[in-house]
N, C-alpha and C. Protein backbone atom coordinates (compact mmCIF):
# COMPACT_ATOMS: atom_id res chain seq x y z
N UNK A 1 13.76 17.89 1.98
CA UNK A 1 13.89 17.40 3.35
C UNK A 1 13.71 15.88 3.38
N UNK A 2 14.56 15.24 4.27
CA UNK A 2 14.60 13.88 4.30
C UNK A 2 12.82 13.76 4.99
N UNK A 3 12.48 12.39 4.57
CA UNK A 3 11.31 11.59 5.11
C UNK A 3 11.65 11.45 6.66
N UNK A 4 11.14 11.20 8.27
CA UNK A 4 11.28 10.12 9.08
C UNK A 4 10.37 9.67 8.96
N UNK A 5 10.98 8.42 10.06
CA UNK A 5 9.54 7.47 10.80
C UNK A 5 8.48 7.88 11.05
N UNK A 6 8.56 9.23 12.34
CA UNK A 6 7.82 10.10 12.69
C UNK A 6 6.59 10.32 12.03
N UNK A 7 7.12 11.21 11.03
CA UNK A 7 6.34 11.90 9.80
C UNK A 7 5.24 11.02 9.14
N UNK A 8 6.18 9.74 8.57
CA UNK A 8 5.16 8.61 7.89
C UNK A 8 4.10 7.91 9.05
N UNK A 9 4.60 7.97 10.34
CA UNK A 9 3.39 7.77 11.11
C UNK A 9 2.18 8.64 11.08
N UNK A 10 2.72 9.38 11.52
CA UNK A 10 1.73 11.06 11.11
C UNK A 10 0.77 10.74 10.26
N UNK A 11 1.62 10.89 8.96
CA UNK A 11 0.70 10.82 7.82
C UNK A 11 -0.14 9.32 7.69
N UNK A 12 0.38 8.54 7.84
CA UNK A 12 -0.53 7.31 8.07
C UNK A 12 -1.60 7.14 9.06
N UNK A 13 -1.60 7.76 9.91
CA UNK A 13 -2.22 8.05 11.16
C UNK A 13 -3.67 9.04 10.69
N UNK A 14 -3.50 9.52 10.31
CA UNK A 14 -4.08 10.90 9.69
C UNK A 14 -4.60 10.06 8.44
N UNK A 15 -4.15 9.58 7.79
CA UNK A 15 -4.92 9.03 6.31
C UNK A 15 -5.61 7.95 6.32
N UNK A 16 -6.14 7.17 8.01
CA UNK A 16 -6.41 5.82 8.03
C UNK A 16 -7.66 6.92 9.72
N UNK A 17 -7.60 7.77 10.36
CA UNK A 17 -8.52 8.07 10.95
C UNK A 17 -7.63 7.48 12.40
N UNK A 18 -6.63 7.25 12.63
CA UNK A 18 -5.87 6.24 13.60
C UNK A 18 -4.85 7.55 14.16
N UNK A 19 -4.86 7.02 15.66
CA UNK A 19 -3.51 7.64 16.37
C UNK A 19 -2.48 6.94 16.10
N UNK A 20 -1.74 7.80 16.28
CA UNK A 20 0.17 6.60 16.81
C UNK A 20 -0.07 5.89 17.65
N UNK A 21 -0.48 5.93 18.61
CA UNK A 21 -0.38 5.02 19.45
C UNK A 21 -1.03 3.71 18.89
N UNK A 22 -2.53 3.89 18.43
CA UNK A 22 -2.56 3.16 17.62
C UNK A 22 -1.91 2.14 16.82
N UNK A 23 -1.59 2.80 16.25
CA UNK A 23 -0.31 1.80 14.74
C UNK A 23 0.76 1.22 15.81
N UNK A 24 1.48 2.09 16.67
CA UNK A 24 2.94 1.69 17.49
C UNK A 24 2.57 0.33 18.68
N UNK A 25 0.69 0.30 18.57
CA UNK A 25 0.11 -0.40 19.61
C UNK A 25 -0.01 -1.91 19.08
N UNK A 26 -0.47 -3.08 20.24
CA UNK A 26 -0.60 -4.48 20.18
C UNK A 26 -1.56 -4.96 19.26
N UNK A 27 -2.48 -4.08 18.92
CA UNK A 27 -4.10 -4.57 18.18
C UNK A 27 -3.74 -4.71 17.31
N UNK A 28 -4.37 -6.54 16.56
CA UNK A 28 -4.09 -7.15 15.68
C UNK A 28 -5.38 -7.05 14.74
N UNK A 29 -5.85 -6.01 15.14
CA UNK A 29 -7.39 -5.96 13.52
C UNK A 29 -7.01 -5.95 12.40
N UNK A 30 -7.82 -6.29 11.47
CA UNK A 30 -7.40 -5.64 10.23
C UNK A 30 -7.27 -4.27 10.02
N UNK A 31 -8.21 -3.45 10.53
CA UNK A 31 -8.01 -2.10 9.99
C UNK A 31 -7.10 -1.08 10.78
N UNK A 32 -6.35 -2.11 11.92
CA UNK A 32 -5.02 -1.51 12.37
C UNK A 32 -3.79 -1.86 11.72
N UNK A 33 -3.77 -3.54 11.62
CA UNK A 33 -2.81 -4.21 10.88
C UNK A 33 -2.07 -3.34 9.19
N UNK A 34 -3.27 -3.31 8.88
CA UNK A 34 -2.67 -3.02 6.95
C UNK A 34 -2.29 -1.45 7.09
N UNK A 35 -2.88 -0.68 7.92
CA UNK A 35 -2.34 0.76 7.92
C UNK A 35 -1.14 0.44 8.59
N UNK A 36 -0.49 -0.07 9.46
CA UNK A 36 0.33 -0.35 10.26
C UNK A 36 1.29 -1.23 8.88
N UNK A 37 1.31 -2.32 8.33
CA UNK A 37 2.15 -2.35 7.22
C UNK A 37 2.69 -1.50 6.46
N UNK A 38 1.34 -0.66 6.02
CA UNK A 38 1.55 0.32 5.22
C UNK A 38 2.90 1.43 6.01
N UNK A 39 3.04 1.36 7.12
CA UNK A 39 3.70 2.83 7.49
C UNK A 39 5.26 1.94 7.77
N UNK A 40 5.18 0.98 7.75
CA UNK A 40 6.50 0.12 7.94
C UNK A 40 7.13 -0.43 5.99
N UNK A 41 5.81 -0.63 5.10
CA UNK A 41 6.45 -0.20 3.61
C UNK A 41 6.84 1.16 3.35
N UNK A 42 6.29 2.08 3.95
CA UNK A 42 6.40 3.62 3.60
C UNK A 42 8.20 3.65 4.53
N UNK A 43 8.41 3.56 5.79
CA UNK A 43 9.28 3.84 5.96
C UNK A 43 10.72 2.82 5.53
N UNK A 44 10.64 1.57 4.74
CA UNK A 44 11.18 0.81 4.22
C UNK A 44 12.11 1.45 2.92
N UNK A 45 10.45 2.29 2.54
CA UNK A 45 11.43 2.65 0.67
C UNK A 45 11.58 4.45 0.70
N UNK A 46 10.91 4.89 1.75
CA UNK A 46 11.37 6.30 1.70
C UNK A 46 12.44 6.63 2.88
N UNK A 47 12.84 5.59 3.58
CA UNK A 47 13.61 6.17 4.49
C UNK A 47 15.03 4.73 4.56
N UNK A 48 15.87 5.37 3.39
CA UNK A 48 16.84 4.24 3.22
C UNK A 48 17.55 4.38 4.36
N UNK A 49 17.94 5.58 4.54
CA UNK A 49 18.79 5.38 5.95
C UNK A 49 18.55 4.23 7.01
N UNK A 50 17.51 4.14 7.43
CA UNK A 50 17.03 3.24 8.44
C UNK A 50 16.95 2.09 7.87
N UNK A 51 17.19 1.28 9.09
CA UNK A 51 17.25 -0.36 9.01
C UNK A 51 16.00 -0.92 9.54
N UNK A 52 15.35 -2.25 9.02
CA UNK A 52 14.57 -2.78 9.60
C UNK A 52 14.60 -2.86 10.99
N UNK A 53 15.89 -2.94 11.94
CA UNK A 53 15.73 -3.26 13.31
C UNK A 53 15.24 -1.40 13.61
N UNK A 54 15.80 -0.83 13.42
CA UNK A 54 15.58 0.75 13.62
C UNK A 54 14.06 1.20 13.29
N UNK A 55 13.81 0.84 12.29
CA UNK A 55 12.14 0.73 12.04
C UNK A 55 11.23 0.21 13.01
N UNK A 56 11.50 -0.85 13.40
CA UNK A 56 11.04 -1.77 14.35
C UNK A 56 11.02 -1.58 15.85
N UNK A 57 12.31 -0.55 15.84
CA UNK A 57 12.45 0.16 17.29
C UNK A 57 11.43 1.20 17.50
N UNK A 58 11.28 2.12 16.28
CA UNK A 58 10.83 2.84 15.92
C UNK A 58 9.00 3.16 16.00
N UNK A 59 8.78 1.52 15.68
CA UNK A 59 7.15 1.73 15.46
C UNK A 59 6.84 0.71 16.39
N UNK A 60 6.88 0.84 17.72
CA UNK A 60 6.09 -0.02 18.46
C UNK A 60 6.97 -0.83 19.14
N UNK A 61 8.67 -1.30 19.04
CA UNK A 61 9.48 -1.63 19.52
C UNK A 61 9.20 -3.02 19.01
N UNK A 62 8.97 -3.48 17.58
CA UNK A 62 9.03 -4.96 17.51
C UNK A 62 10.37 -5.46 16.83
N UNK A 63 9.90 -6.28 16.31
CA UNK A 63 11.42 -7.46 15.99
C UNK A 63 11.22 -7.05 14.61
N UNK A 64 12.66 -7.42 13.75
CA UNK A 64 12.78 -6.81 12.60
C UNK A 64 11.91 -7.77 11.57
N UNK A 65 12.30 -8.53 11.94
CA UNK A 65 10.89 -9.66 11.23
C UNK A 65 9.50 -9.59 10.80
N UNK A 66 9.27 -8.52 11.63
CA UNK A 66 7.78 -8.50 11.48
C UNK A 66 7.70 -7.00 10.80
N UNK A 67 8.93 -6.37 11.08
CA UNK A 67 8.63 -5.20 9.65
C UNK A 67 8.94 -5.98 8.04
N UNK A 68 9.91 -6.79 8.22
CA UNK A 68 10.37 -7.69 6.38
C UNK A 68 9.06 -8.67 6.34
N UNK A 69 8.04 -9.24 7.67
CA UNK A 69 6.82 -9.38 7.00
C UNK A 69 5.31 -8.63 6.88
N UNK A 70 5.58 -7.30 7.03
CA UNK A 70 4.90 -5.92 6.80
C UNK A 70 5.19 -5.70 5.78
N UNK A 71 6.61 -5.48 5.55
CA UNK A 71 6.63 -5.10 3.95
C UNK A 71 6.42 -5.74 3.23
N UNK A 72 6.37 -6.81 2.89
CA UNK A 72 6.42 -7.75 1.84
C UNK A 72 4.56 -8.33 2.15
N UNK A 73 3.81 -8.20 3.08
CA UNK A 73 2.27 -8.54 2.87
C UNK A 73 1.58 -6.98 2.32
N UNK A 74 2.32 -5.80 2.66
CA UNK A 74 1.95 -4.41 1.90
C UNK A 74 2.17 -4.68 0.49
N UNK A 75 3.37 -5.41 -0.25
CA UNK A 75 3.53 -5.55 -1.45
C UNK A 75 2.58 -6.03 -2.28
N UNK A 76 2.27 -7.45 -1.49
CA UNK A 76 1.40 -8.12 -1.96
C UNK A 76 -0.07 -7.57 -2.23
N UNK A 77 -0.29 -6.84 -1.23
CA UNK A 77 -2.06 -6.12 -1.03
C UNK A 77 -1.91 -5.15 -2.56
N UNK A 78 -0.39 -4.51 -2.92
CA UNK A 78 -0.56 -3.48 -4.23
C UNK A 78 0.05 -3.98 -5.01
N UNK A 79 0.17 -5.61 -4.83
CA UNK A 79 0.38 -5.80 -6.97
C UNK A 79 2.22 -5.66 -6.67
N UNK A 80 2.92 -5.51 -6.14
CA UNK A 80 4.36 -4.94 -5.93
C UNK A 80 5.15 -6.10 -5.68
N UNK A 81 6.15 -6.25 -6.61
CA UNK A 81 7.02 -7.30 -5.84
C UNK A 81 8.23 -6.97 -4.93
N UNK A 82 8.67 -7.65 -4.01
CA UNK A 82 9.62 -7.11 -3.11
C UNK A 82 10.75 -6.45 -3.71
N UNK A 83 11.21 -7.25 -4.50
CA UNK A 83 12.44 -7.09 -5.13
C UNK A 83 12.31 -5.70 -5.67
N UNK A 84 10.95 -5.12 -6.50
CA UNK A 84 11.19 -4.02 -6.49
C UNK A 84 11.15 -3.04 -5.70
N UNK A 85 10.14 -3.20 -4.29
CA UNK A 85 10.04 -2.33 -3.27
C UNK A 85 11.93 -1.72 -2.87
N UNK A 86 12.67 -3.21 -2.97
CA UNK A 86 14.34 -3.04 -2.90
C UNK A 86 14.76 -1.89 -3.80
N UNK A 87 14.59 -2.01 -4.72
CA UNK A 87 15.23 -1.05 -6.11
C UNK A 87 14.75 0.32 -5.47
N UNK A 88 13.63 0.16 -5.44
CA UNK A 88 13.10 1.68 -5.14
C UNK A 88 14.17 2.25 -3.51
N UNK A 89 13.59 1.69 -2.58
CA UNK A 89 15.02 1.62 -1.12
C UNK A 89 16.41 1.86 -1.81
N UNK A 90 16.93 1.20 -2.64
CA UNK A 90 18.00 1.62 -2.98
C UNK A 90 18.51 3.13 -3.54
N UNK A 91 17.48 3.25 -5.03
CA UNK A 91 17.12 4.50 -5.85
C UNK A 91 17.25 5.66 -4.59
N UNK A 92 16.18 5.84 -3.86
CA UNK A 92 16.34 6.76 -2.77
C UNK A 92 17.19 7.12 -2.04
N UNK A 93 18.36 6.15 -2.19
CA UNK A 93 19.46 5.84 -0.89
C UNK A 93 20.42 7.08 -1.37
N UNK A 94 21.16 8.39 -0.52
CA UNK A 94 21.56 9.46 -1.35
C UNK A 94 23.55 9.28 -0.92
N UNK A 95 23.63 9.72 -1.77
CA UNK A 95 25.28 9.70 -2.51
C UNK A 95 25.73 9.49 -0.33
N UNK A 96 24.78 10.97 -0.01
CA UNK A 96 25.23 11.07 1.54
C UNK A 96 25.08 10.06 2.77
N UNK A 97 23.99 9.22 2.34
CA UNK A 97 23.57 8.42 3.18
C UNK A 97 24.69 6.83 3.16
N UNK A 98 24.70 6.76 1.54
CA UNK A 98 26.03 5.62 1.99
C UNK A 98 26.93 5.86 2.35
N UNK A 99 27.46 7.54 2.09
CA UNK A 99 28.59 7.78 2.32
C UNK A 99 28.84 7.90 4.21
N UNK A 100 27.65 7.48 4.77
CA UNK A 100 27.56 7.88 6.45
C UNK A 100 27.79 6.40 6.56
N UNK A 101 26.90 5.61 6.43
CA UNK A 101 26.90 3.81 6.09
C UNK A 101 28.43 3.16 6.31
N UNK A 102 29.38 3.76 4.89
CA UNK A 102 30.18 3.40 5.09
C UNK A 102 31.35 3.74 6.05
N UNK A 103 31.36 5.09 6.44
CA UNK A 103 32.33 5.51 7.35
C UNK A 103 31.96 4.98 8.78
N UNK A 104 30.72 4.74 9.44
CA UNK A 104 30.45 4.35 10.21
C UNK A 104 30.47 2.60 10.02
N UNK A 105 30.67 1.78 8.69
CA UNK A 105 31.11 0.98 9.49
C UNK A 105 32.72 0.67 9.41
N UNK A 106 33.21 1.56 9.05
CA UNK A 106 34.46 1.49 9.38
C UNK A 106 35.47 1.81 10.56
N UNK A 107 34.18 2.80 10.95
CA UNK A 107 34.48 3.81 12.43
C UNK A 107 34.79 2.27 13.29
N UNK A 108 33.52 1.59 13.07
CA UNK A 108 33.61 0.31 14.32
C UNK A 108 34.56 -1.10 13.68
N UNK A 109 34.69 -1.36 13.06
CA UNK A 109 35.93 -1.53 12.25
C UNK A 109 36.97 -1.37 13.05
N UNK A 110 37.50 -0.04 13.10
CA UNK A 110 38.81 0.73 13.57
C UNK A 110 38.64 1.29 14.99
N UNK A 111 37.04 0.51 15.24
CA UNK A 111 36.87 1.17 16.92
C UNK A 111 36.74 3.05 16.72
N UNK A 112 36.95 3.64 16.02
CA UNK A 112 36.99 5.08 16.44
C UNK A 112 35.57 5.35 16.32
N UNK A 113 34.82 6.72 16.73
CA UNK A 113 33.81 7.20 16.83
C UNK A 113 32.53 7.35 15.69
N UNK A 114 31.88 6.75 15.56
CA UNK A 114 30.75 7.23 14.41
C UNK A 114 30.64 8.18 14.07
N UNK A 115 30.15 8.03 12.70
CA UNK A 115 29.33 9.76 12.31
C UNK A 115 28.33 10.15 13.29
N UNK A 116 27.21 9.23 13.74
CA UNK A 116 26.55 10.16 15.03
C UNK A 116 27.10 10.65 16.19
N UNK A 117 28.36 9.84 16.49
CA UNK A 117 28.76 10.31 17.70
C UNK A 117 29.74 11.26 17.46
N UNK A 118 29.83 11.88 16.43
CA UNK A 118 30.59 12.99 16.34
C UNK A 118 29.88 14.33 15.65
N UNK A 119 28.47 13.92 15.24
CA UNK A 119 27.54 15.01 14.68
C UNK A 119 27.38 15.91 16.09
């Protein structure tokens, strides 16, 4: 079964003693902040489908910026360099998921209907 957002909130939520609302919330502590990275690296490299802006919609409605500097200060806290956090995002990415990627952006391309809007 695919990963979501959802889920990695969940579980981050649950492994840090924190609600969602929590993490999706304004509080800039530390011990909201780094769990809150953490669930924006988690959904970075396990959930290729999604885009930083989609992530960002996703966890609290912020700007995509501040998930590419979530991920990359999560990297830093475990020794990780970005570039590989990338490889790994990629590795995960499935035969099906580019194959949606690309038809959809061709759909808008050619103007005709997306893969979601026709699922």
């Amino acid at each position: 079964m695919r990963q979501t957002v959802a889920n990695i909130l969940q579980e981050v939520a649950e492994d840090y003693g924190l609600t969602i609302a929590a993490l999706k919330g304004q509080n800039r502590s530390r011990h909201i902040t780094q769990p809150r990275q953490e669930a924006y690296y988690r959904a970075f490299v396990e959930c290729p489908h999604v885009s930083y802006t989609e992530i960002a919609r996703r966890i609290g409605g912020r700007d995509h910026t501040t998930i590419l500097h979530g991920v990359r200060a999560h990297c830093e806290r475990i020794g990780q360099r970005y570039a590989d956090a990338i490889a790994i995002r990629q590795k995960a990415a499935t035969p099906a998921s580019q194959f949606a990627a690309l038809a959809n952006g061709y759909a808008l391309a050619m103007k005709a209907p997306t893969m979601e809007a026709i699922r």
